[in-house]
PDB file of N, CA and C in Angstrom:
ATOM      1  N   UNK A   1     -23.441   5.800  28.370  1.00  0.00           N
ATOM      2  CA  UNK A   1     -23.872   4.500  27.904  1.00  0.00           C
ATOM      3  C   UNK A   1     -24.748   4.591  26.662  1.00  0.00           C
ATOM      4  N   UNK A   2     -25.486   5.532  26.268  1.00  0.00           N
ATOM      5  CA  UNK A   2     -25.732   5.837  25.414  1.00  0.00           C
ATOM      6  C   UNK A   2     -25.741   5.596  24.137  1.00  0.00           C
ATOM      7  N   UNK A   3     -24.352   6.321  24.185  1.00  0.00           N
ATOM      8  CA  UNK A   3     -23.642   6.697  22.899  1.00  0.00           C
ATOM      9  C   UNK A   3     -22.059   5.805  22.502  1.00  0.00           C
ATOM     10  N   UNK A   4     -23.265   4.592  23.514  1.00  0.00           N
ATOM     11  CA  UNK A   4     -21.659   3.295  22.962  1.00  0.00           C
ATOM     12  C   UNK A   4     -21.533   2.501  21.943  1.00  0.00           C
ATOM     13  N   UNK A   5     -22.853   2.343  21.703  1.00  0.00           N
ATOM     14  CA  UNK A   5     -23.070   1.733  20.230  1.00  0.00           C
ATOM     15  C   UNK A   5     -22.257   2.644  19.525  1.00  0.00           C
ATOM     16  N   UNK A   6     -22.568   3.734  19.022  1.00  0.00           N
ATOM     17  CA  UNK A   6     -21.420   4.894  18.305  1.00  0.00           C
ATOM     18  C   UNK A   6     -20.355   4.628  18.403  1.00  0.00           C
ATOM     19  N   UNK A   7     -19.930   4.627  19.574  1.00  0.00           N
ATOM     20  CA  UNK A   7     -18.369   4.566  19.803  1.00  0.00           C
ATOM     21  C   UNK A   7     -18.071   3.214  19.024  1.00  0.00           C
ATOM     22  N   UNK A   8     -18.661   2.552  19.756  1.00  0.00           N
ATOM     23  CA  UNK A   8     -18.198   0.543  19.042  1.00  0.00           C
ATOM     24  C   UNK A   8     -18.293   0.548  17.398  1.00  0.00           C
ATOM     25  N   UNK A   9     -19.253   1.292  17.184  1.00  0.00           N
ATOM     26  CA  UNK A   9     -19.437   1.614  15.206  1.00  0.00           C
ATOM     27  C   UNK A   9     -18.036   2.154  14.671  1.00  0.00           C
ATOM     28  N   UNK A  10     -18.129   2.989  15.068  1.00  0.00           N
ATOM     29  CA  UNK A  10     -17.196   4.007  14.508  1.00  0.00           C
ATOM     30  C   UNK A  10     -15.600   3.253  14.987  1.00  0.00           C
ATOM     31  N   UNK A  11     -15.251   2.663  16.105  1.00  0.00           N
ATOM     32  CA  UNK A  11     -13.932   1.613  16.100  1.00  0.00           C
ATOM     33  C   UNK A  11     -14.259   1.136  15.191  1.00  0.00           C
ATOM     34  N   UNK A  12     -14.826  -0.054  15.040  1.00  0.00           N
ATOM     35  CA  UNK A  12     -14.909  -0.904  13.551  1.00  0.00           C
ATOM     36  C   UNK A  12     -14.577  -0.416  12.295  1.00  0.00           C
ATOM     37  N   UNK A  13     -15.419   0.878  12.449  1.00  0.00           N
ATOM     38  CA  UNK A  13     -14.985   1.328  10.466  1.00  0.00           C
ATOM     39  C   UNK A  13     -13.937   1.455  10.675  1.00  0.00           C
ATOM     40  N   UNK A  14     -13.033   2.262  11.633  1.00  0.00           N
ATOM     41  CA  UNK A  14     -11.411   2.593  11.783  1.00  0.00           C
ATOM     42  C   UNK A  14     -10.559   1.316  11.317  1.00  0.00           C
ATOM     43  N   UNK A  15     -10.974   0.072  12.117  1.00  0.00           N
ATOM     44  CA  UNK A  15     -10.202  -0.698  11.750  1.00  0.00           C
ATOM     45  C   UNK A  15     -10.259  -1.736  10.650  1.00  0.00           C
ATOM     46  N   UNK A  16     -11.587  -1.281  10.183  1.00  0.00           N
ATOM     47  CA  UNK A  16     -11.745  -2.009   8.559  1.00  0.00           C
ATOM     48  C   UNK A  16     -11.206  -1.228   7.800  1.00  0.00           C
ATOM     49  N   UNK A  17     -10.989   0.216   8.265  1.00  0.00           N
ATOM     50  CA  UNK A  17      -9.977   0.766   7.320  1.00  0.00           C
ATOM     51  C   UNK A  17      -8.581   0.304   7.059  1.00  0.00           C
ATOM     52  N   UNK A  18      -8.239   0.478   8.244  1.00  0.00           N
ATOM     53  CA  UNK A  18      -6.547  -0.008   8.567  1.00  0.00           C
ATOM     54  C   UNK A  18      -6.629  -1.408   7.790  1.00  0.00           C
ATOM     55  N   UNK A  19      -7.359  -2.015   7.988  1.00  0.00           N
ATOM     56  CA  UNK A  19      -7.723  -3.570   7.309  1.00  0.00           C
ATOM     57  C   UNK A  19      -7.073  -3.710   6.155  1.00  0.00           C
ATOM     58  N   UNK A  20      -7.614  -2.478   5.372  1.00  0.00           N
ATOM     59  CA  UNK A  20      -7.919  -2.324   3.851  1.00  0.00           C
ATOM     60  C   UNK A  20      -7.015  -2.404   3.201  1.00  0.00           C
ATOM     61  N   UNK A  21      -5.996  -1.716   3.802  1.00  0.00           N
ATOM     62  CA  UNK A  21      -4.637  -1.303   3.012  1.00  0.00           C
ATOM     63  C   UNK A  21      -3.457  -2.074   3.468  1.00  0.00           C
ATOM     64  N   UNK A  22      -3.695  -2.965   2.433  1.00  0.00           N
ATOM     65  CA  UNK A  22      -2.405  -4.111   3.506  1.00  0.00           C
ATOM     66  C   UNK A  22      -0.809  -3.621   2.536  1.00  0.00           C
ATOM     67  N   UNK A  23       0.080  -4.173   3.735  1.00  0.00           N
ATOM     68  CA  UNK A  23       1.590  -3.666   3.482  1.00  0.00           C
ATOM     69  C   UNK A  23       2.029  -4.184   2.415  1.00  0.00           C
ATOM     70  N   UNK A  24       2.802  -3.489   1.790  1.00  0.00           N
ATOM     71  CA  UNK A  24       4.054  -4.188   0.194  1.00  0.00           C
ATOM     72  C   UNK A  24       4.803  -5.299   0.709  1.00  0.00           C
ATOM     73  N   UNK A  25       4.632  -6.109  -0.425  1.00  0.00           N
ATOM     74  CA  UNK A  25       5.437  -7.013  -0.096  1.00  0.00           C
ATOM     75  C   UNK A  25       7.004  -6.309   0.036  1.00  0.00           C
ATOM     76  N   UNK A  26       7.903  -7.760   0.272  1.00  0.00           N
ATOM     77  CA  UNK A  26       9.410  -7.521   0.956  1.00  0.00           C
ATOM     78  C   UNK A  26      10.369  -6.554  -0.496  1.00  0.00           C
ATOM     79  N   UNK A  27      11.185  -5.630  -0.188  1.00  0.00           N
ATOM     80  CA  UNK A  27      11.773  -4.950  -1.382  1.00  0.00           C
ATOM     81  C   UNK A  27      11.072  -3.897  -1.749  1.00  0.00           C
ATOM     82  N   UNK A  28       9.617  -3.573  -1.602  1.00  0.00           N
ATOM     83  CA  UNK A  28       8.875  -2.401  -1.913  1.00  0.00           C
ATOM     84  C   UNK A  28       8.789  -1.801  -0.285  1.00  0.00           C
ATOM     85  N   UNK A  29       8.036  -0.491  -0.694  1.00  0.00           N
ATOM     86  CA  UNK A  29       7.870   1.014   0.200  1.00  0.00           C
ATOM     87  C   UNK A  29       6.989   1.770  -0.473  1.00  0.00           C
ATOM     88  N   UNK A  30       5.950   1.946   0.419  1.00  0.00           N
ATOM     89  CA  UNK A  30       4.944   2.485  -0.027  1.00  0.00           C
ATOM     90  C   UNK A  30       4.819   4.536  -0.054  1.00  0.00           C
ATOM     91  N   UNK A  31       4.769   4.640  -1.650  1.00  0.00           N
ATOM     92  CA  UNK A  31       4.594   6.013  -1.878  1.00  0.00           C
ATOM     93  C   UNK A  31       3.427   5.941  -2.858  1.00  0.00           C
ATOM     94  N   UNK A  32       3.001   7.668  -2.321  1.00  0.00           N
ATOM     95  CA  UNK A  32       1.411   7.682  -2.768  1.00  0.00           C
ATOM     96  C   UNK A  32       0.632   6.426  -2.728  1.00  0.00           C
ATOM     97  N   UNK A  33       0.130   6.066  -1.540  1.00  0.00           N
ATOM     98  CA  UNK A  33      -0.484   4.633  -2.136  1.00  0.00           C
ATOM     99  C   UNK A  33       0.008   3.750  -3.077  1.00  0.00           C
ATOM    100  N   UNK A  34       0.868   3.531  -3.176  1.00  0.00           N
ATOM    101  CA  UNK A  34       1.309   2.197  -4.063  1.00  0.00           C
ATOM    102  C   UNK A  34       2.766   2.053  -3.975  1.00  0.00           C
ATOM    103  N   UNK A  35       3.022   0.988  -3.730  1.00  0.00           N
ATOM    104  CA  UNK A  35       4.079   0.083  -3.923  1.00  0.00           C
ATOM    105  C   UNK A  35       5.285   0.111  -4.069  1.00  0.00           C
ATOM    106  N   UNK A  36       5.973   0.532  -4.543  1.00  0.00           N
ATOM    107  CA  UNK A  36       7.623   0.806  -5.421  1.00  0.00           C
ATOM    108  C   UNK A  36       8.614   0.389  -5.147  1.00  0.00           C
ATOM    109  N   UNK A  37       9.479   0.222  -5.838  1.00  0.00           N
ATOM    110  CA  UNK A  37      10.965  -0.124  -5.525  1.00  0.00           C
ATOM    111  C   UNK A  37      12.048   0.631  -6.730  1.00  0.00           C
ATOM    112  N   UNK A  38      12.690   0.943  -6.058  1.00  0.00           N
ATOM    113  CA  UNK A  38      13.816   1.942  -7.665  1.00  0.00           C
ATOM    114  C   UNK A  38      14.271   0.437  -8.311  1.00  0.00           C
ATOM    115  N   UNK A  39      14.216   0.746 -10.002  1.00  0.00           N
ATOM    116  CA  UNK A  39      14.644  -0.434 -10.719  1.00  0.00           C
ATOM    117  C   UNK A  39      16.623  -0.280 -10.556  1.00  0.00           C
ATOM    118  N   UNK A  40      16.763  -1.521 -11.046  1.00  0.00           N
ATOM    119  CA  UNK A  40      18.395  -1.777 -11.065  1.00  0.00           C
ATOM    120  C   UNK A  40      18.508  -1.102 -12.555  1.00  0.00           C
ATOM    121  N   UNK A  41      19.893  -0.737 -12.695  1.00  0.00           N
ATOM    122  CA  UNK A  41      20.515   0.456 -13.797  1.00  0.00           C
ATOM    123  C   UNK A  41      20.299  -0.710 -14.660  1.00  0.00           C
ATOM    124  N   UNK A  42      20.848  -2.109 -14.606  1.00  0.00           N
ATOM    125  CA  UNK A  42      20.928  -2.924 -15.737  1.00  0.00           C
ATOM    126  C   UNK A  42      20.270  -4.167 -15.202  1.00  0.00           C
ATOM    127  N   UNK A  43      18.570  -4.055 -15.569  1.00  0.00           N
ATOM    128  CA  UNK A  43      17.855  -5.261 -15.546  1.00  0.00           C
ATOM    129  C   UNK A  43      16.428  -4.602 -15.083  1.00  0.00           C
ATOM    130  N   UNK A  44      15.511  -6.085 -15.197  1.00  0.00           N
ATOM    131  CA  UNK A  44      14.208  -5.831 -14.698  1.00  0.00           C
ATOM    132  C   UNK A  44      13.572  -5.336 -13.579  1.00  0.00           C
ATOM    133  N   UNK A  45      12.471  -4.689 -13.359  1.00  0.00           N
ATOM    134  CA  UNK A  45      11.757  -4.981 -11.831  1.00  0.00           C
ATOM    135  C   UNK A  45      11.714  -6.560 -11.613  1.00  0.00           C
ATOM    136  N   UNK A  46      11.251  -5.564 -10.043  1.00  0.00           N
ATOM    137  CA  UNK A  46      11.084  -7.129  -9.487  1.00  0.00           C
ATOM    138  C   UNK A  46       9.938  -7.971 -10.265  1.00  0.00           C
ATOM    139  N   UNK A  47       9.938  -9.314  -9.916  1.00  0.00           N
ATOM    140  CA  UNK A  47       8.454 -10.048 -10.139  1.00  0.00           C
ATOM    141  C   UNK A  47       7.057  -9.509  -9.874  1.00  0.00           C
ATOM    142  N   UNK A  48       6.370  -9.071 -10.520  1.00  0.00           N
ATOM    143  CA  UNK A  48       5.134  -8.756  -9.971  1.00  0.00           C
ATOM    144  C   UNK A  48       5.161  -7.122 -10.625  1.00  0.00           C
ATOM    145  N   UNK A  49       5.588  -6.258 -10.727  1.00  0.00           N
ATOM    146  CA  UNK A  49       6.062  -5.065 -10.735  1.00  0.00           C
ATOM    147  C   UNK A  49       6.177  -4.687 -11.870  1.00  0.00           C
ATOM    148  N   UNK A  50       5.752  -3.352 -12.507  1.00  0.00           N
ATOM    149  CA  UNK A  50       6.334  -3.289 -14.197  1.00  0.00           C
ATOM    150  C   UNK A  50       6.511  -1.608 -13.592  1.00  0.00           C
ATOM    151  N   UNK A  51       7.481  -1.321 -14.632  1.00  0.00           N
ATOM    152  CA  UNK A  51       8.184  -0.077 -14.933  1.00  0.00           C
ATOM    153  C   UNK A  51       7.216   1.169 -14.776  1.00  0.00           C
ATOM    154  N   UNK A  52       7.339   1.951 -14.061  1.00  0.00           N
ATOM    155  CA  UNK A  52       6.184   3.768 -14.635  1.00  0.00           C
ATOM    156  C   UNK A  52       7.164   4.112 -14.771  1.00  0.00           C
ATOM    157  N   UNK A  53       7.017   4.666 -16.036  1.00  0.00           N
ATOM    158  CA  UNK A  53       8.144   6.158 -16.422  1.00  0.00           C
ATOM    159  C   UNK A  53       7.895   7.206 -16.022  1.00  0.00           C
ATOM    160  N   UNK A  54       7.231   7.652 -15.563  1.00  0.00           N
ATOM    161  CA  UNK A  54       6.039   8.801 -14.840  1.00  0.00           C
ATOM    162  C   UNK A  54       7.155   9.080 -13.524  1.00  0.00           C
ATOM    163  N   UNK A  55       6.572   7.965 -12.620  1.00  0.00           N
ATOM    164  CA  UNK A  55       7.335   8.053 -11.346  1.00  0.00           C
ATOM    165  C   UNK A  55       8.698   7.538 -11.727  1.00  0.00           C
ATOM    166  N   UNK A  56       9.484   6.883 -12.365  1.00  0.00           N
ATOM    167  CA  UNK A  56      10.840   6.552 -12.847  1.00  0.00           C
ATOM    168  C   UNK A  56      11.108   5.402 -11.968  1.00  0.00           C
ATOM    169  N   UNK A  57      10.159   4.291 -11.606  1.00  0.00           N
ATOM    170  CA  UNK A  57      10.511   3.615 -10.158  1.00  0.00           C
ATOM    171  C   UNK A  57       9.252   2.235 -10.878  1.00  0.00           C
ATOM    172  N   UNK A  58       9.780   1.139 -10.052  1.00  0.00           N
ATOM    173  CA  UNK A  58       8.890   0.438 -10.354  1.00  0.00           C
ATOM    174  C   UNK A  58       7.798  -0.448  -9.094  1.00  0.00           C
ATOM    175  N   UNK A  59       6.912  -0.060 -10.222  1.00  0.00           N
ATOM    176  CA  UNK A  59       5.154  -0.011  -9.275  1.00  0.00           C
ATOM    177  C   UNK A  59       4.511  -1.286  -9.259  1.00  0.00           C
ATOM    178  N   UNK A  60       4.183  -2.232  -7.893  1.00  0.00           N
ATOM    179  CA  UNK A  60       4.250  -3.400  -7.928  1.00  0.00           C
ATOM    180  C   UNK A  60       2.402  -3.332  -8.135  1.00  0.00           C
ATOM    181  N   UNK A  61       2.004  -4.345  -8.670  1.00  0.00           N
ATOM    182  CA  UNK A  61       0.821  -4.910  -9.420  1.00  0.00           C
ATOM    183  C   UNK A  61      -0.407  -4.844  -7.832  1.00  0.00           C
TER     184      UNK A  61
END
């Protein structure tokens, strides 16, 4: 009983973590932390999204 405050602390940060990092929208998949979707051979990313040439994929905002 103690050491429940601790316990109850330490849940919280866990799930303000999980909190933190909310999911890609619909059409993206998340690599390295961020976003992506492979662009079409002939046309733009999606809305929201601009081109990395780096990763060759496009990285939503």
């Amino acid at each position: 009983m103690k050491f429940l405050w601790l316990l109850t602390f330490l849940l919280a940060l866990f799930g303000a973590a999980l909190a933190d990092s909310p999911a890609c929208p619909a059409g993206f998949s998340r690599q390295a932390s961020k976003c992506v979707s492979k662009r079409p051979v002939h046309g733009e990313c999606p809305k929201g999204s601009k081109y990395n040439a780096g990763l060759n994929l496009c990285v939503h905002n």
